[in-house]
Protein backbone atom coordinates (compact mmCIF):
# COMPACT_ATOMS: atom_id res chain seq x y z
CA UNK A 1 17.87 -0.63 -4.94
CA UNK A 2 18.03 -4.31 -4.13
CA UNK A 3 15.64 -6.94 -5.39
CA UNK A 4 14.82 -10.18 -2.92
CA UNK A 5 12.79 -13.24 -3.55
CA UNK A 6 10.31 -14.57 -0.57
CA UNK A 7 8.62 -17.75 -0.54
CA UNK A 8 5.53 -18.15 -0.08
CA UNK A 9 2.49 -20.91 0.90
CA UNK A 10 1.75 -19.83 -2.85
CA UNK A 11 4.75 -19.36 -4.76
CA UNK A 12 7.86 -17.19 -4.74
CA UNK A 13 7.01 -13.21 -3.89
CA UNK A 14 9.34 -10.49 -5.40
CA UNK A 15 10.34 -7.45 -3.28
CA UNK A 16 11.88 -4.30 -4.54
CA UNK A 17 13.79 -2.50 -1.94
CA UNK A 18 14.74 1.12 -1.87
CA UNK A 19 16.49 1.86 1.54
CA UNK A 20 16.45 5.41 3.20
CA UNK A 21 19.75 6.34 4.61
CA UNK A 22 18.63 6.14 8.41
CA UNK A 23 15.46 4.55 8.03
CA UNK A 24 12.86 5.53 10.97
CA UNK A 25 10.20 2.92 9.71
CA UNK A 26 9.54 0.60 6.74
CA UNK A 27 6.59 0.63 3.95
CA UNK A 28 5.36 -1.91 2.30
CA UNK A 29 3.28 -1.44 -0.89
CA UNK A 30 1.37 -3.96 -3.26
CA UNK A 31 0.56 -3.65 -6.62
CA UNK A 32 -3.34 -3.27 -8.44
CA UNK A 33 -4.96 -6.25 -9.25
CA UNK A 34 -3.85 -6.03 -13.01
CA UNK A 35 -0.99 -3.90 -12.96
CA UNK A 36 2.54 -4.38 -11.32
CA UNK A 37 5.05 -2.02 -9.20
CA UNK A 38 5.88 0.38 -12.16
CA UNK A 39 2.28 2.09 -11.67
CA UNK A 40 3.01 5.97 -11.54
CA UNK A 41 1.91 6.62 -8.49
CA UNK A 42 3.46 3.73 -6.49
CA UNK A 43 6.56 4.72 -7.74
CA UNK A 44 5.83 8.90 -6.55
CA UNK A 45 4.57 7.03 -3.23
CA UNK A 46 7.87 5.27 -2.58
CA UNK A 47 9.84 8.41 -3.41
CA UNK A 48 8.44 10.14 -0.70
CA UNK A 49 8.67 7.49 1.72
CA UNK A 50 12.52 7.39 1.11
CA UNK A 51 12.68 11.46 0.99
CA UNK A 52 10.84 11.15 4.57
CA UNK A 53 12.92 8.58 5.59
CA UNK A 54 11.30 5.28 5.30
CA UNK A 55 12.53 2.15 4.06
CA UNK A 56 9.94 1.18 1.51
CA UNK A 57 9.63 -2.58 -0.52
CA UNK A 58 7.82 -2.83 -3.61
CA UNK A 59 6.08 -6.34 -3.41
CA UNK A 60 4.76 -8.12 -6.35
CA UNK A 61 2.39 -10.94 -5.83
CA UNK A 62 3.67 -14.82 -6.77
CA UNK A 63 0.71 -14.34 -9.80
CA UNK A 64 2.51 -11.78 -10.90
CA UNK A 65 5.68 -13.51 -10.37
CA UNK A 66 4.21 -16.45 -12.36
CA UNK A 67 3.42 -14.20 -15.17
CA UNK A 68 -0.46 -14.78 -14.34
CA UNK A 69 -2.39 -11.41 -15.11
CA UNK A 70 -5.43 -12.40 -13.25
CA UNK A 71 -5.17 -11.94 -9.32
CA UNK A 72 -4.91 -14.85 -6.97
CA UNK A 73 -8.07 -14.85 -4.43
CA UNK A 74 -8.20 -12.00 -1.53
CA UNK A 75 -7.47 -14.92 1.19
CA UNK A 76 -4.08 -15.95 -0.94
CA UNK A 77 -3.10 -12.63 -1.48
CA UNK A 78 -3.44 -12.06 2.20
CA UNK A 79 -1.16 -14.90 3.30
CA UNK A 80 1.48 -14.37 0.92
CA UNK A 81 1.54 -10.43 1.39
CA UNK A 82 1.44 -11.90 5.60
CA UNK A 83 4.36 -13.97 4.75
CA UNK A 84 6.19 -11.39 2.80
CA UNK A 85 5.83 -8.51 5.50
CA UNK A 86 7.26 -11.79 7.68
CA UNK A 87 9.92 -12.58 5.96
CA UNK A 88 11.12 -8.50 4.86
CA UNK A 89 10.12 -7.69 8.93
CA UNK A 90 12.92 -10.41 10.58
CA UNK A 91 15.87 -10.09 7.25
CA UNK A 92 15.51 -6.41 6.32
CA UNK A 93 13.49 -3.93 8.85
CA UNK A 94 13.93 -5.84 12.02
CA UNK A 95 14.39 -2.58 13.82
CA UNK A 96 11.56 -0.69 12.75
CA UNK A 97 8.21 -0.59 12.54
CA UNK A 98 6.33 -1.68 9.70
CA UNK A 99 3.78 0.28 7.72
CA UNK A 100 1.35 -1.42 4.91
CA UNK A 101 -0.05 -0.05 1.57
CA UNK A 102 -0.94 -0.46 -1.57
CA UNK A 103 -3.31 0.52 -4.54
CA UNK A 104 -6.57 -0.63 -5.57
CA UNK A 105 -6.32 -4.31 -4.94
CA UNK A 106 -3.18 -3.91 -2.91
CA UNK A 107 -4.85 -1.09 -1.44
CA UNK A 108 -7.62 -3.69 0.20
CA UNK A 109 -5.24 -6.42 0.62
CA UNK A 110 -2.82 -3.76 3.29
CA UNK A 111 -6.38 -2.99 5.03
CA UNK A 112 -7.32 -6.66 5.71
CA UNK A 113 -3.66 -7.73 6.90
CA UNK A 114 -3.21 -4.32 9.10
CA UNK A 115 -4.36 -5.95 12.69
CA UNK A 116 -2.42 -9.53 12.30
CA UNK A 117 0.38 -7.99 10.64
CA UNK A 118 0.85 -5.43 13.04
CA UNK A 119 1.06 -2.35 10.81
CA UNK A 120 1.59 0.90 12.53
CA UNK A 121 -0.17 2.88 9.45
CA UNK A 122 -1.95 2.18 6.08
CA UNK A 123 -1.24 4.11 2.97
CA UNK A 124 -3.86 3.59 0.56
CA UNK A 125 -3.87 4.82 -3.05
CA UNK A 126 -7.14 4.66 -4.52
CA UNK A 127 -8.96 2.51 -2.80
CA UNK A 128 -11.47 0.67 -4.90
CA UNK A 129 -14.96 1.60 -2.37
CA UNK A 130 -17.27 0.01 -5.02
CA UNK A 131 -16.75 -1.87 -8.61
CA UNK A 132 -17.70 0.97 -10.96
CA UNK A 133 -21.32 1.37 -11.26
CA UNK A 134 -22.19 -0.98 -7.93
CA UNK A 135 -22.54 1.19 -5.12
CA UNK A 136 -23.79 -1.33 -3.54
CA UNK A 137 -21.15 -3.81 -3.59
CA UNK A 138 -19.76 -2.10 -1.14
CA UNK A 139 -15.84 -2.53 0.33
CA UNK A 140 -15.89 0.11 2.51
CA UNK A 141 -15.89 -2.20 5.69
CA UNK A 142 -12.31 -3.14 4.58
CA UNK A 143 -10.94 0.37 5.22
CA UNK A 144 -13.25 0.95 8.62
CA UNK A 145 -12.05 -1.71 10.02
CA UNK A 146 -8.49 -0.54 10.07
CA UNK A 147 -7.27 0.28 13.30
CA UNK A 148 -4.13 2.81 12.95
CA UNK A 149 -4.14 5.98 10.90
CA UNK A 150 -4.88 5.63 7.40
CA UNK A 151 -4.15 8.17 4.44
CA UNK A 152 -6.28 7.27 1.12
CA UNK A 153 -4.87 9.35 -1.84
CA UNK A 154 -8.19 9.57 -4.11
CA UNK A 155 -8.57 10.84 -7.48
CA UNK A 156 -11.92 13.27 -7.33
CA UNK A 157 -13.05 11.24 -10.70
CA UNK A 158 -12.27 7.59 -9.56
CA UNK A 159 -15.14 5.92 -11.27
CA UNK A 160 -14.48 3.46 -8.06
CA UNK A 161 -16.06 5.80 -5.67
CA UNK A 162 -14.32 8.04 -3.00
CA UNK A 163 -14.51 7.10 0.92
CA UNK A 164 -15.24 9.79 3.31
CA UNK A 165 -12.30 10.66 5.97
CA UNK A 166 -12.95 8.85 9.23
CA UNK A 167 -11.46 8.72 12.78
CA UNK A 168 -7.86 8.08 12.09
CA UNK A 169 -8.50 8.24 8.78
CA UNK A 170 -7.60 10.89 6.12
CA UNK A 171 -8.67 11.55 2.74
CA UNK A 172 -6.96 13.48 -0.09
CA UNK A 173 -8.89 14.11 -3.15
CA UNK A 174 -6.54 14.69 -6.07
CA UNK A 175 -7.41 15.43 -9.75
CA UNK A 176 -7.60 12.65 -12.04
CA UNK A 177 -9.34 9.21 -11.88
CA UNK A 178 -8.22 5.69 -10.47
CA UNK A 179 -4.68 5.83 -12.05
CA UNK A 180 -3.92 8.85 -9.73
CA UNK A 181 -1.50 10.17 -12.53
CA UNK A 182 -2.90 13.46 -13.23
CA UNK A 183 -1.04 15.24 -10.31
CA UNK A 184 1.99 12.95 -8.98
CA UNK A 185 3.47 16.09 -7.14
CA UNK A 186 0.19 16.33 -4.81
CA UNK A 187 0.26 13.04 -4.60
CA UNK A 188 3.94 12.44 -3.44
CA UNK A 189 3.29 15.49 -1.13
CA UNK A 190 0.50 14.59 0.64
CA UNK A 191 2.38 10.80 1.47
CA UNK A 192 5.46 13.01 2.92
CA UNK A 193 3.28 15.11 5.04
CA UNK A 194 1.35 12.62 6.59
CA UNK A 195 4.68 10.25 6.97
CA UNK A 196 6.19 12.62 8.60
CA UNK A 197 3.04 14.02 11.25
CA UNK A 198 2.26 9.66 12.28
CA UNK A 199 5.99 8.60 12.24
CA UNK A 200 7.06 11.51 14.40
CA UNK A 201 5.87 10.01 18.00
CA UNK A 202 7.61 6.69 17.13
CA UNK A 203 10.90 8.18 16.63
């Protein structure tokens, strides 16, 4: 495991790295909007990434970085995740391609980026479709308007709501609610599987 430091328009980013042996692609996933890269299942999630033979980098935000619990606005954490993927694309993964994810608010910050960033997938882990109780604030638009396939790991209770699946877009319902920690095995299974079914046409 390595640990590198990526400036930013808004401050210094932190990456974790944890290389696969012969990496075949490279994932990128953010952290929640309150939490950092330690959450349970982003941790399962980069396991299997490395067991399936992806590169993955654990990217904290520069509020995080600062020590700031509160998240930066969605268009700053877009540029500085844009200039992280960047920076970790041309020094660390220039040979592969590049996948995005995240969860919850790193979740919808790997959906927005997908298209300029050029992401060949998007792993999200549960996506936040609604603030709990507002149905109708809806960020559903966010996911549809990702381009490549998309796997979002969903816990059947997520008081955020649950998208449906979706042309190139998959849906795993696991037990538990927006933590995703109830079942870490199904979780880091289904992110194998479905690394391994998109990834194998690129290799």
């Amino acid at each position: 495991m390595t640990r590198t430091t990526v400036d930013t328009p808004h401050g210094p980013a932190r990456a974790e790295l944890h290389c696969a042996p012969e990496g075949r692609a490279a994932l990128l996933l953010g952290h929640g909007a309150g939490g950092g890269i330690s959450a349970p299942d982003l941790v399962a999630a980069a396991r299997a990434a490395v067991d399936a033979g992806v590169h993955v980098a654990l990217v904290e935000q520069p509020y995080r970085v600062a020590g700031r619990r509160a998240p930066a606005p969605a268009k700053q954490l877009d540029t500085c995740w844009l200039a992280v993927a960047d920076d970790l694309g041309a020094r660390w993964f220039d040979e592969v391609p590049l996948l995005f994810g995240g969860r919850s608010s790193g979740a919808r910050v790997a959906c927005r980026t997908s298209t300029e960033g050029q992401a060949v997938a998007v792993l999200c882990l549960a996506f936040p479709v609604h603030p709990p109780g507002k149905p109708d604030k809806s960020r559903l638009p966010e996911l549809d308007a990702v381009e490549v396939p998309a796997l979002v790991v969903q816990g059947e209770n997520d008081p955020f709501g649950c998208p449906t699946p979706a042309h190139r877009r998959e849906v795993v319902l696991l037990p538990g609610d927006h933590n995703l920690k109830a079942d870490l095995e199904g979780l880091q299974r289904a992110v194998g599987e479905w690394l391994d079914r998109i990834l194998r046409p690129l290799d």
